[in-house]
Protein backbone atom coordinates (compact mmCIF):
# COMPACT_ATOMS: atom_id res chain seq x y z
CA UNK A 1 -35.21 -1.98 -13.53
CA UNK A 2 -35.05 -2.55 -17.08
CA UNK A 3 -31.13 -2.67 -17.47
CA UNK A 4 -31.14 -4.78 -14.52
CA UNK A 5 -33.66 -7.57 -16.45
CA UNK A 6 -31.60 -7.26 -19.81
CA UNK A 7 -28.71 -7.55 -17.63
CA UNK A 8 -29.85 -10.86 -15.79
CA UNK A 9 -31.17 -12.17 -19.40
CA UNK A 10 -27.33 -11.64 -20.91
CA UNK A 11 -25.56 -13.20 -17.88
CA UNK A 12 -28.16 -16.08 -18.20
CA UNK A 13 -27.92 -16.99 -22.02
CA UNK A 14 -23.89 -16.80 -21.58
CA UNK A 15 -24.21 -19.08 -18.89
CA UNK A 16 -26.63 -21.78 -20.91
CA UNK A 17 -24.18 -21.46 -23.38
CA UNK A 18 -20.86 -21.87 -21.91
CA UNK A 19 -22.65 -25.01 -20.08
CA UNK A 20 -24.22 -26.41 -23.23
CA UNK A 21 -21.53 -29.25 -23.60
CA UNK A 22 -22.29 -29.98 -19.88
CA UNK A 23 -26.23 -29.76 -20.55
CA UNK A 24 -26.52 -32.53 -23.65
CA UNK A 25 -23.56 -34.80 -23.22
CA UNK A 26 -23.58 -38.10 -21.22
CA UNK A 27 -20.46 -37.56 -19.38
CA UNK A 28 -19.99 -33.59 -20.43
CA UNK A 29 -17.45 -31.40 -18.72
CA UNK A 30 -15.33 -28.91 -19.52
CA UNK A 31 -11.51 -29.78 -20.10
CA UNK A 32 -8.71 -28.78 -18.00
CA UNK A 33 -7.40 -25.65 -18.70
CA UNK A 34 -4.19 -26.17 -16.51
CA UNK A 35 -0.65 -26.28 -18.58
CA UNK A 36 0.01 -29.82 -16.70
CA UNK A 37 -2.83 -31.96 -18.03
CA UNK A 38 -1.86 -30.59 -21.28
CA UNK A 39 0.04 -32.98 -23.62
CA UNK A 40 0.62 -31.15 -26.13
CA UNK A 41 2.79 -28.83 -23.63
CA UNK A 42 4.52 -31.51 -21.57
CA UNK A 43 5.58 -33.27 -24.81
CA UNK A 44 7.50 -29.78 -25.40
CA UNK A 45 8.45 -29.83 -22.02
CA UNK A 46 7.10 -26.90 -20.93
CA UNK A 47 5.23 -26.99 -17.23
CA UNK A 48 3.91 -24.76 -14.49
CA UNK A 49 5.48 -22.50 -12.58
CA UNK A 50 4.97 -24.33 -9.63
CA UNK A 51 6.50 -27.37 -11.32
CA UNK A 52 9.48 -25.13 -11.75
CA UNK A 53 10.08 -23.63 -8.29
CA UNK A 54 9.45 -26.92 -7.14
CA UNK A 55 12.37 -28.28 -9.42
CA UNK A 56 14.34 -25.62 -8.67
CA UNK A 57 14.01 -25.53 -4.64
CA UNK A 58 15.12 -29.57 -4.90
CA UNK A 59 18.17 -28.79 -7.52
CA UNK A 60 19.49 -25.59 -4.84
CA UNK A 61 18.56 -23.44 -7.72
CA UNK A 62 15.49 -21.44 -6.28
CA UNK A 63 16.64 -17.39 -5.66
């Protein structure tokens, strides 16, 4: 019973802290962690696989 307590406490402080930004912000929310809404990726032109095969099935070029 007592590892399952210190368990619960651990899972609940990382969970108050991953949402801290969330907690105390106005409009708080984590950022998009997907490779299309990234700029700094598109500007290199670099995009997701599904971006890809979709280019590729239009172009012919999907094997």
């Amino acid at each position: 019973m007592k590892t399952f307590v210190l368990s619960v406490l651990i899972i609940a402080i990382s969970m108050a802290l991953l949402g801290i930004k969330m907690l105390f912000r106005k409009n708080g929310r984590f950022s998009s962690q997907h490779i299309h809404d990234n700029a700094a990726l598109r500007k290199q032109g670099i995009h997701c696989v599904i971006d890809q095969d979709k280019a590729a099935r239009k172009a012919g070029k999907a094997y």
